[in-house]
Protein backbone atom coordinates (compact mmCIF):
# COMPACT_ATOMS: atom_id res chain seq x y z
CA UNK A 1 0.00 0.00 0.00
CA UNK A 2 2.77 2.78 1.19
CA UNK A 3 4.74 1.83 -2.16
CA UNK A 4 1.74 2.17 -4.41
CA UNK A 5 0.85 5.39 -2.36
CA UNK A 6 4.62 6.38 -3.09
CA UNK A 7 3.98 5.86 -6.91
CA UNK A 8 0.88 7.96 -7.37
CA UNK A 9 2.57 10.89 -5.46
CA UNK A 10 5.91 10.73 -7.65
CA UNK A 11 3.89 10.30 -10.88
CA UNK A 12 1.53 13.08 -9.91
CA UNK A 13 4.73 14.98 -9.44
CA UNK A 14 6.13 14.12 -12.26
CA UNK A 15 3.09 15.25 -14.63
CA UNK A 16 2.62 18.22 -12.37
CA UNK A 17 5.94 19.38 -13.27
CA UNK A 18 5.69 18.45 -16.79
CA UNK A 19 2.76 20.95 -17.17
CA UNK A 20 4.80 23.82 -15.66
CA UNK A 21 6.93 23.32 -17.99
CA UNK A 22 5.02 25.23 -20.71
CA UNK A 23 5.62 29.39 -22.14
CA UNK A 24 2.64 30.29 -22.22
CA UNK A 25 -0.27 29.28 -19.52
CA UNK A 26 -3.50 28.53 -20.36
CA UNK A 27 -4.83 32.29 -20.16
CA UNK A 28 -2.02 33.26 -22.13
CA UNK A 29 0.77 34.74 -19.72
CA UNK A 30 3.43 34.16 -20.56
CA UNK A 31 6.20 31.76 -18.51
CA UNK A 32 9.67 33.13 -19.08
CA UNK A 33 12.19 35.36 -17.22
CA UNK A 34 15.33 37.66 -18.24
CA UNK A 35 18.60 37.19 -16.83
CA UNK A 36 21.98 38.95 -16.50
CA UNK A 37 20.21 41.65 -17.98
CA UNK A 38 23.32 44.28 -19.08
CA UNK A 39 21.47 47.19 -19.48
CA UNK A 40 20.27 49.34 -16.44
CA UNK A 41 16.94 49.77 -15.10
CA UNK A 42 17.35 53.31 -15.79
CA UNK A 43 15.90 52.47 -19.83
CA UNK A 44 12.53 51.29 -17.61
CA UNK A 45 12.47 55.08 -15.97
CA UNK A 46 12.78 56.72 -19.47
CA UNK A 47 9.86 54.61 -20.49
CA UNK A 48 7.70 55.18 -17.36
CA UNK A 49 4.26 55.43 -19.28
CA UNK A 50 4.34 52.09 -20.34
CA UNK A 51 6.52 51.08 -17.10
CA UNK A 52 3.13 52.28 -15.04
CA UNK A 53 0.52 50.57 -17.31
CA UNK A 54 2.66 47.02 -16.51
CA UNK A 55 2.57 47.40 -13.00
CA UNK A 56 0.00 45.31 -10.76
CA UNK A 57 -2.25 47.59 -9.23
CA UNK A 58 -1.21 46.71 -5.92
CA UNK A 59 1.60 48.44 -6.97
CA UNK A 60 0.22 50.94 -9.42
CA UNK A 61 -1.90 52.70 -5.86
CA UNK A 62 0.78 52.29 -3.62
CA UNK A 63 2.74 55.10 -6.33
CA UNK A 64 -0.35 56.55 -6.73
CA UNK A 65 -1.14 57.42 -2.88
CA UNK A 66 2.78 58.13 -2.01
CA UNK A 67 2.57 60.18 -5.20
CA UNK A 68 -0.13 62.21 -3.80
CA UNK A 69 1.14 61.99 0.30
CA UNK A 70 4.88 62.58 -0.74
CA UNK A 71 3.80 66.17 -2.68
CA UNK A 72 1.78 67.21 -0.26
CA UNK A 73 4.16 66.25 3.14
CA UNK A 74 7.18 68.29 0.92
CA UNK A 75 4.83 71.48 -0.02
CA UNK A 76 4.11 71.47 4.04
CA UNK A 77 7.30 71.45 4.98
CA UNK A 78 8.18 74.40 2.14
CA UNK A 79 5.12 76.11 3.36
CA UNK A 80 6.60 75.42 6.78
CA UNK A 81 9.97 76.71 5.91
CA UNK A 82 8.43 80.02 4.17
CA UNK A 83 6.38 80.79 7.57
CA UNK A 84 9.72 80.15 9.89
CA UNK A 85 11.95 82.32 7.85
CA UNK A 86 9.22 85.39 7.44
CA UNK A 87 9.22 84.67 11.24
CA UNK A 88 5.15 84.30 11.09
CA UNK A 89 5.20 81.41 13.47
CA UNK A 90 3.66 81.97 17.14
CA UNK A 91 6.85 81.31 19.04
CA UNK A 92 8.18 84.68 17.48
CA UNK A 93 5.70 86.41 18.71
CA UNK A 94 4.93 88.69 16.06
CA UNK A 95 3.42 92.00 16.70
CA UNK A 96 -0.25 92.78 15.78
CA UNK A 97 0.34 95.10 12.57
CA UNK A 98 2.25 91.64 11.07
CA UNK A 99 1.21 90.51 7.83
CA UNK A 100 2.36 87.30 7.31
CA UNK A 101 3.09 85.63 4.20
CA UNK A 102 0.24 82.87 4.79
CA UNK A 103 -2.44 83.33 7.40
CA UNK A 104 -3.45 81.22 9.94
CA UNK A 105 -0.08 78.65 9.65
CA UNK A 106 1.06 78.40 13.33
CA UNK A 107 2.69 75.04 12.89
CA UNK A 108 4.05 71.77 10.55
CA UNK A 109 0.46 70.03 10.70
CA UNK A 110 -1.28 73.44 9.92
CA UNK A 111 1.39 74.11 6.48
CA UNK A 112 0.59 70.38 5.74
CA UNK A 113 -3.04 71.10 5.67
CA UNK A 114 -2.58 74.44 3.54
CA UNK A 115 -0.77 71.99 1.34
CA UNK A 116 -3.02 69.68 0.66
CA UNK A 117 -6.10 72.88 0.16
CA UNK A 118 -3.64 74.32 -2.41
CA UNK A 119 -3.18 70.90 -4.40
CA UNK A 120 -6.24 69.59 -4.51
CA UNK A 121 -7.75 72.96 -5.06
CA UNK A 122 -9.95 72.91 -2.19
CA UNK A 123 -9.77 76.63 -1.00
CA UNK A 124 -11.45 76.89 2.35
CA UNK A 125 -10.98 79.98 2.86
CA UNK A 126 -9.40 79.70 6.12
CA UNK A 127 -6.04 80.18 5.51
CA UNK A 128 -4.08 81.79 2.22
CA UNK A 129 -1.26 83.43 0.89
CA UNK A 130 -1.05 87.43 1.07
CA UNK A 131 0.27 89.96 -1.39
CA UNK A 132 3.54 90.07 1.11
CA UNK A 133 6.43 87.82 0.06
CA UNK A 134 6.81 86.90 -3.15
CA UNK A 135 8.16 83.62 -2.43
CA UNK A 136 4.48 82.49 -1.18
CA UNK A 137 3.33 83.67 -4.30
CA UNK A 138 6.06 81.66 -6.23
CA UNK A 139 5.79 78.62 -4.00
CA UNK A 140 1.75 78.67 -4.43
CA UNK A 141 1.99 79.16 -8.59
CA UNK A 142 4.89 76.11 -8.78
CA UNK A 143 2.94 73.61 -6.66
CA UNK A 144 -0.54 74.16 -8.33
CA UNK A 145 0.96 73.36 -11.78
CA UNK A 146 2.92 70.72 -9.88
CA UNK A 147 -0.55 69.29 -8.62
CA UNK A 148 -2.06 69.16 -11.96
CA UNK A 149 0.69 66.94 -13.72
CA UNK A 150 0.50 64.30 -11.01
CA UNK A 151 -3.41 64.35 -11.31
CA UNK A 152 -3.36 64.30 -15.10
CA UNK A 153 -0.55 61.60 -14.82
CA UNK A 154 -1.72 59.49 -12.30
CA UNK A 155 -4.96 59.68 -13.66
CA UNK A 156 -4.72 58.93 -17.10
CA UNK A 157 -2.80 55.84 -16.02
CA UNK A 158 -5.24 54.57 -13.91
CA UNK A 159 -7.80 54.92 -17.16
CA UNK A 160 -5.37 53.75 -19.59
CA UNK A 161 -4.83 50.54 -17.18
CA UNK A 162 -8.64 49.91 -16.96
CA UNK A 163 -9.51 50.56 -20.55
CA UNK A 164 -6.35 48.41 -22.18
CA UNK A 165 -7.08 46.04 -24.79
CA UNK A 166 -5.95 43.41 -22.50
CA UNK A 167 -8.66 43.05 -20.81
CA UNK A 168 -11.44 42.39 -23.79
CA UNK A 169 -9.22 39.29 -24.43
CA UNK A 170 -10.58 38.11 -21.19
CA UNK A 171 -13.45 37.62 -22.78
CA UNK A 172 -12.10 35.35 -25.60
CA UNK A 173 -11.86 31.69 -24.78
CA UNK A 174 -10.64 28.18 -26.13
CA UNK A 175 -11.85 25.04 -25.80
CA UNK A 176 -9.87 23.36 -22.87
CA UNK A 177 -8.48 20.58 -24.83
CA UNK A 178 -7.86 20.37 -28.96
CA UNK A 179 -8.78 17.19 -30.38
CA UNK A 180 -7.65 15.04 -33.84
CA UNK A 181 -10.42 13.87 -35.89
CA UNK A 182 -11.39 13.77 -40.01
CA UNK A 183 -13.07 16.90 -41.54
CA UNK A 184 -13.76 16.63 -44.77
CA UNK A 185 -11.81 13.60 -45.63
CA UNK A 186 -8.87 14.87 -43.98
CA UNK A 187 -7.51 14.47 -40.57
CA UNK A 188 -7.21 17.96 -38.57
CA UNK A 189 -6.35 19.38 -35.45
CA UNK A 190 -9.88 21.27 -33.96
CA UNK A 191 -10.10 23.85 -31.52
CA UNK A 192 -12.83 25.64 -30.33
CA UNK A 193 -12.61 29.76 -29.89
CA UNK A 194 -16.06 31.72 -28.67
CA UNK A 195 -16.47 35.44 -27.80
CA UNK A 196 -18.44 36.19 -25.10
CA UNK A 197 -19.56 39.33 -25.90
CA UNK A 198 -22.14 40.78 -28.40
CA UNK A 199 -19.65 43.38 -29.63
CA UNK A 200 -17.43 41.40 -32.33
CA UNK A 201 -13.80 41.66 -33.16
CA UNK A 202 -13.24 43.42 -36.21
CA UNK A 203 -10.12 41.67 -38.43
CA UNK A 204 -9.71 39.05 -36.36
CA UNK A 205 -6.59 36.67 -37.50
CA UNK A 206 -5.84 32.83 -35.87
CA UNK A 207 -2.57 31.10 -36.18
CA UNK A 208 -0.37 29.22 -34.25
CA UNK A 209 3.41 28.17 -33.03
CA UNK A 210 4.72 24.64 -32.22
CA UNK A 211 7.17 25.20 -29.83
CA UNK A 212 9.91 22.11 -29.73
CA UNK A 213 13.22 21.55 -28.97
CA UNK A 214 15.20 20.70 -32.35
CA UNK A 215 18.38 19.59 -33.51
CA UNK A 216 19.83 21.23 -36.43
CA UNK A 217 22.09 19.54 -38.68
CA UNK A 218 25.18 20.94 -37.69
CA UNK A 219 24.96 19.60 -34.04
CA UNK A 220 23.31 22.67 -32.33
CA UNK A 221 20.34 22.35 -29.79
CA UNK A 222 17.40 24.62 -30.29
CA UNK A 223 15.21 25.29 -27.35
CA UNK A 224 11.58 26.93 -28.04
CA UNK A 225 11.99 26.31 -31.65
CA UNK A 226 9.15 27.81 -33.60
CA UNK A 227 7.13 26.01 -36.03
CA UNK A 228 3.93 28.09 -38.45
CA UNK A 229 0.80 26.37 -37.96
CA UNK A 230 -1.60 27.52 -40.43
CA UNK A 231 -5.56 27.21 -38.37
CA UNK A 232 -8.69 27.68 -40.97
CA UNK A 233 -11.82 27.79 -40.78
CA UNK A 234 -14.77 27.27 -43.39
CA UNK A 235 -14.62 31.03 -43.96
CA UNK A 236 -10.78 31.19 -44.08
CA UNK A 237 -8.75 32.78 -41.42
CA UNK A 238 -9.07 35.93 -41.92
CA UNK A 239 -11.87 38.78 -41.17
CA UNK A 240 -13.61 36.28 -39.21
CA UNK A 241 -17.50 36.60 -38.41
CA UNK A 242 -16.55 36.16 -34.90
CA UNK A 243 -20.22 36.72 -33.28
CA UNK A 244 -20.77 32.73 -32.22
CA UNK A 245 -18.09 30.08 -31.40
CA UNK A 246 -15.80 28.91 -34.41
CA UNK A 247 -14.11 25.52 -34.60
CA UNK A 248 -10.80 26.54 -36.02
CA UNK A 249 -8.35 23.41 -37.83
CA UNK A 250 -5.17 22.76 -38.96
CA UNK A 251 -4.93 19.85 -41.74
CA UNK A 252 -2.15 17.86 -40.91
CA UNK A 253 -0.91 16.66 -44.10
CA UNK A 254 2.96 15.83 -45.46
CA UNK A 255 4.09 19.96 -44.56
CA UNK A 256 2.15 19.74 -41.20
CA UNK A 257 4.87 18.42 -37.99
CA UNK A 258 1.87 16.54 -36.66
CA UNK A 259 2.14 13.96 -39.81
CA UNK A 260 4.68 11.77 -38.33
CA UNK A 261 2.94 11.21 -35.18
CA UNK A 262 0.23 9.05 -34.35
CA UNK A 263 -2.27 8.13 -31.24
CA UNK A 264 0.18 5.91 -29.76
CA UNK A 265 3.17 8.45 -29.58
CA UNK A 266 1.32 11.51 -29.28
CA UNK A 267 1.83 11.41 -25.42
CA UNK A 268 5.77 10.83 -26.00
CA UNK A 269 6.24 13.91 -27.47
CA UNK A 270 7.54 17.12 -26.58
CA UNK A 271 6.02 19.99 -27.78
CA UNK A 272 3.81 23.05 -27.24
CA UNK A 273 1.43 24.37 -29.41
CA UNK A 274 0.56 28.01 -28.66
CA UNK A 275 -2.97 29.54 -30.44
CA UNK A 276 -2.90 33.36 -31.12
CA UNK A 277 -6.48 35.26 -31.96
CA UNK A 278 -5.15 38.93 -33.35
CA UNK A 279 -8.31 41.53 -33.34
CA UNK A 280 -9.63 44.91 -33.34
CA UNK A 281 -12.19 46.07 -30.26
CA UNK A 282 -15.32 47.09 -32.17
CA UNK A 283 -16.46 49.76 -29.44
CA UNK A 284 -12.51 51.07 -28.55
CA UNK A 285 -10.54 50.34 -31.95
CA UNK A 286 -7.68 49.19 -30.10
CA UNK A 287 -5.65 46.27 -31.23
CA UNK A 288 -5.68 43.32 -28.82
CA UNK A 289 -4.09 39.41 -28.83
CA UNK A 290 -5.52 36.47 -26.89
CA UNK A 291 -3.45 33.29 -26.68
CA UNK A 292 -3.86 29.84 -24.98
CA UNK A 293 -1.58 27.12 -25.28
CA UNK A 294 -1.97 23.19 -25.68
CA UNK A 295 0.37 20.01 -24.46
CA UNK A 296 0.04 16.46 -25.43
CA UNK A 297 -1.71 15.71 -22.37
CA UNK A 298 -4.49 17.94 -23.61
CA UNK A 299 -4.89 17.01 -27.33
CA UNK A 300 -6.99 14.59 -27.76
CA UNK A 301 -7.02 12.14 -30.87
CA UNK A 302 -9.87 10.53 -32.45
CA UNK A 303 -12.44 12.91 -30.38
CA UNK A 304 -14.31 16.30 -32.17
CA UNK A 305 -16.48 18.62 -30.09
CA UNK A 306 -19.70 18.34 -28.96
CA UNK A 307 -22.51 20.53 -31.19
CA UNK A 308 -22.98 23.87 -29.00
CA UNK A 309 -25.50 26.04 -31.57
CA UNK A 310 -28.93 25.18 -31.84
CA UNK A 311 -31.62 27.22 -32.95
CA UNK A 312 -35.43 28.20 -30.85
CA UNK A 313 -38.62 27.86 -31.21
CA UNK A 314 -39.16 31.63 -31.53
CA UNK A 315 -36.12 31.83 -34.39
CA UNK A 316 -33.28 32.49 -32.71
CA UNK A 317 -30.09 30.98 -32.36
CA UNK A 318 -28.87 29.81 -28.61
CA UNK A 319 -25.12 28.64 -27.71
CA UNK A 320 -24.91 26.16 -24.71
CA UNK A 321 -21.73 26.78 -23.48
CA UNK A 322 -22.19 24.16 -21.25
CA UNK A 323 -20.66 21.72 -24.69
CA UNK A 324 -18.43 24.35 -25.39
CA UNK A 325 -15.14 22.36 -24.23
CA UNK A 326 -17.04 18.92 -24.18
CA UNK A 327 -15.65 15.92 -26.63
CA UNK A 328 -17.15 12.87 -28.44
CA UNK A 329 -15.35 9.99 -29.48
CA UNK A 330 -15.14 9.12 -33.53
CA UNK A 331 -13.52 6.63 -35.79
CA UNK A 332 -10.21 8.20 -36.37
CA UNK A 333 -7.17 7.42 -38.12
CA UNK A 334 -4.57 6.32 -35.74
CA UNK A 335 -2.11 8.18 -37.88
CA UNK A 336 -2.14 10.87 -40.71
CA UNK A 337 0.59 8.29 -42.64
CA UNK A 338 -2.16 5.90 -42.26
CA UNK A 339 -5.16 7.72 -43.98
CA UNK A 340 -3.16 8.91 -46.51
CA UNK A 341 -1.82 5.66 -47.64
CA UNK A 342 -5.27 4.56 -47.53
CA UNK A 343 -6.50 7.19 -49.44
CA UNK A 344 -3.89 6.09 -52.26
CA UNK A 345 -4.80 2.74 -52.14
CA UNK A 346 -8.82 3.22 -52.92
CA UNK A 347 -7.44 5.38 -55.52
CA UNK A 348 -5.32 2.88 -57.37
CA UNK A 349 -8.28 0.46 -57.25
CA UNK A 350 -10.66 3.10 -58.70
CA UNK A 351 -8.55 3.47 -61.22
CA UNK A 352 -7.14 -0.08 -62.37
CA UNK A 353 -4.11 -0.65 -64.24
CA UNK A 354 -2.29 -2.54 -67.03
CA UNK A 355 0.42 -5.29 -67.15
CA UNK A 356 2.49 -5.33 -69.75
CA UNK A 357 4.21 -8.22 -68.59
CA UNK A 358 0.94 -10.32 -68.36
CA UNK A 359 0.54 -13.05 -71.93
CA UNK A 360 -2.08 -14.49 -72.55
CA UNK A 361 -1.56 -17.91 -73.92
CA UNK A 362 -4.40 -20.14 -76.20
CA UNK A 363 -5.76 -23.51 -74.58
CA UNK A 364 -6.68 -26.13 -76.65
CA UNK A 365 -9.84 -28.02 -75.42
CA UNK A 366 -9.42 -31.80 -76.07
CA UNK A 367 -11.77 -34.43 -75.31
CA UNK A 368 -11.14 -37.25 -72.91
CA UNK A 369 -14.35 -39.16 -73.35
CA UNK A 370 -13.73 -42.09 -76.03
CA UNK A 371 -16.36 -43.59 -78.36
């Protein structure tokens, strides 16, 4: 019992690691790190729009409130600073015909709350800056325009992170597993794509990668080794009607690197096939990409999908996405080699064929029955 507990948990391991081992996940981030990086992090500072808009937002508000806290705390101390040296702070006592440079700042917490009035353009009325000391007036002018470039900054990167592209393809979908079956006489690789929105994608554009590990000729090791995989659909594959789910293919004939394998290898092999959807956001017109990727483990041969449009009784059409990632099993080819060998075969007998080298030689009938 403890050994066949022992092999369950070190084959569970063993596939659990295997599907980590993948470059893209299955809501298409992407798995993969940089290293010994030469250049310095100062080329992400000169870019700091786009450096923002990748943050997390964890991260995004904690920049966005010491943003905010940071300006205001250094303002109060300036504000502080201007009070001390104009000597309109109560511990010098000033007489009763001063005019100080702000009113009503009689300490640190009071110049941090004229700050934050001035910044945010609150205006109280309760304290403000006189016609005295120039300064004030300087001070006042810088951090008001100062205020408005971390509000128009902060802000519009805050919209910019909610409105990106990136998150319509949320909203784009594959099937969980592809599956090998025959489509019109040939045998394809099927996956299923649906929007779930109304609003369509305008240009929309599916291929694929095979990611492998080759070995060239010369001796030399290529990891993540990319391979075109050409996906169709009855339409063709591009300027799809993308306003119900599509079952995209790829026929895997002789130029396809799915033709040499077959049911019983398919889990032997190393590869990953990664699915890109390339489209245009009807209501934004902003470019966006969805990806998924697929392992061996989760292709499926000699399955196709379930039907998932069916039309009402008042007219219109319905999609259970309840069959969206579900599978049925089919006769299937166990190999592509196979059907196409096959297919040769029928053809040869359709067709017939002379043999020269066939004679055909005269018999003469004699009789053995005597009289």
């Amino acid at each position: 019992m403890f050994s066949y507990l022992r092999e369950r948990f070190t084959s569970h391991l063993r596939e659990r690691s295997r599907r980590r081992a993948r470059l893209v996940s299955k809501d298409g981030r992407c798995n993969i790190e940089f290293g010994n990086v030469e250049q310095s992090r100062f080329v992400f500072l000169i870019d700091i729009w786009t450096t923002i808009l990748d943050l997390r937002w964890r991260y995004k508000m904690t920049i966005f409130i010491s943003a905010f806290l940071g300006s205001w705390f250094l303002f109060g101390l300036l504000w502080y600073v201007v009070a001390y040296i104009h000597k309109d702070l109560p511990e010098f006592n000033p007489s009763i015909n001063h005019t100080p440079c702000v009113e009503n700042i009689n300490g640190l917490t009071s110049a941090f709350l004229f700050s934050l009035e001035t910044q945010v353009t609150i205006g109280y009325g309760f304290r403000c800056v006189t016609e005295q000391c120039a300064t004030a007036i300087f001070l006042l002018i810088f951090q008001s325009i100062l205020g408005v470039i971390i509000n128009s900054f902060m802000c519009g990167a805050i919209l910019a992170k909610i409105s990106r592209s990136k998150n319509r393809a949320k909203t784009i979908t594959f099937s969980k597993n592809a599956v090998i079956s025959k489509r019109g006489g040939k045998l394809c690789l099927l996956i299923r794509v649906a929007n779930l929105r109304k609003s369509l994608l305008i240009g929309s554009h599916i291929y694929g990668k095979l990611l492998k590990t080759t070995i060239t000729p010369e001796g030399e090791t290529i990891i993540l080794d990319q391979v075109n995989i050409e996906f169709v659909v009855d339409a063709g594959n591009e300027n799809l009607f993308f306003i119900s789910p599509l079952t995209i293919y790829h026929i895997i004939d002789k130029n396809s690197p799915f033709f040499h394998m077959a049911a019983e290898t398919l889990l032997q092999q190393d590869f990953e096939l990664v699915v890109f959807l390339d489209g245009t956001v009807e209501a934004t017109s902003a470019t966006c990409q969805v990806r998924t990727s697929y392992i061996p483990e989760e292709v499926l041969w000699g399955y196709r999908f379930a039907p998932i449009v069916s039309k009402t009784k008042e007219g219109k059409y319905r999609v259970d996405f309840q069959n969206f990632s579900k599978t049925v099993a089919v006769e299937t080819p166990h190999c592509a080699f196979c059907l196409s060998n096959e297919k040769e075969a029928k053809a040869k007998e359709k067709k017939g064929y002379d043999n020269p080298g066939f004679v055909l030689s005269e018999v003469n009938e004699t009789s053995d029955t005597k009289m």
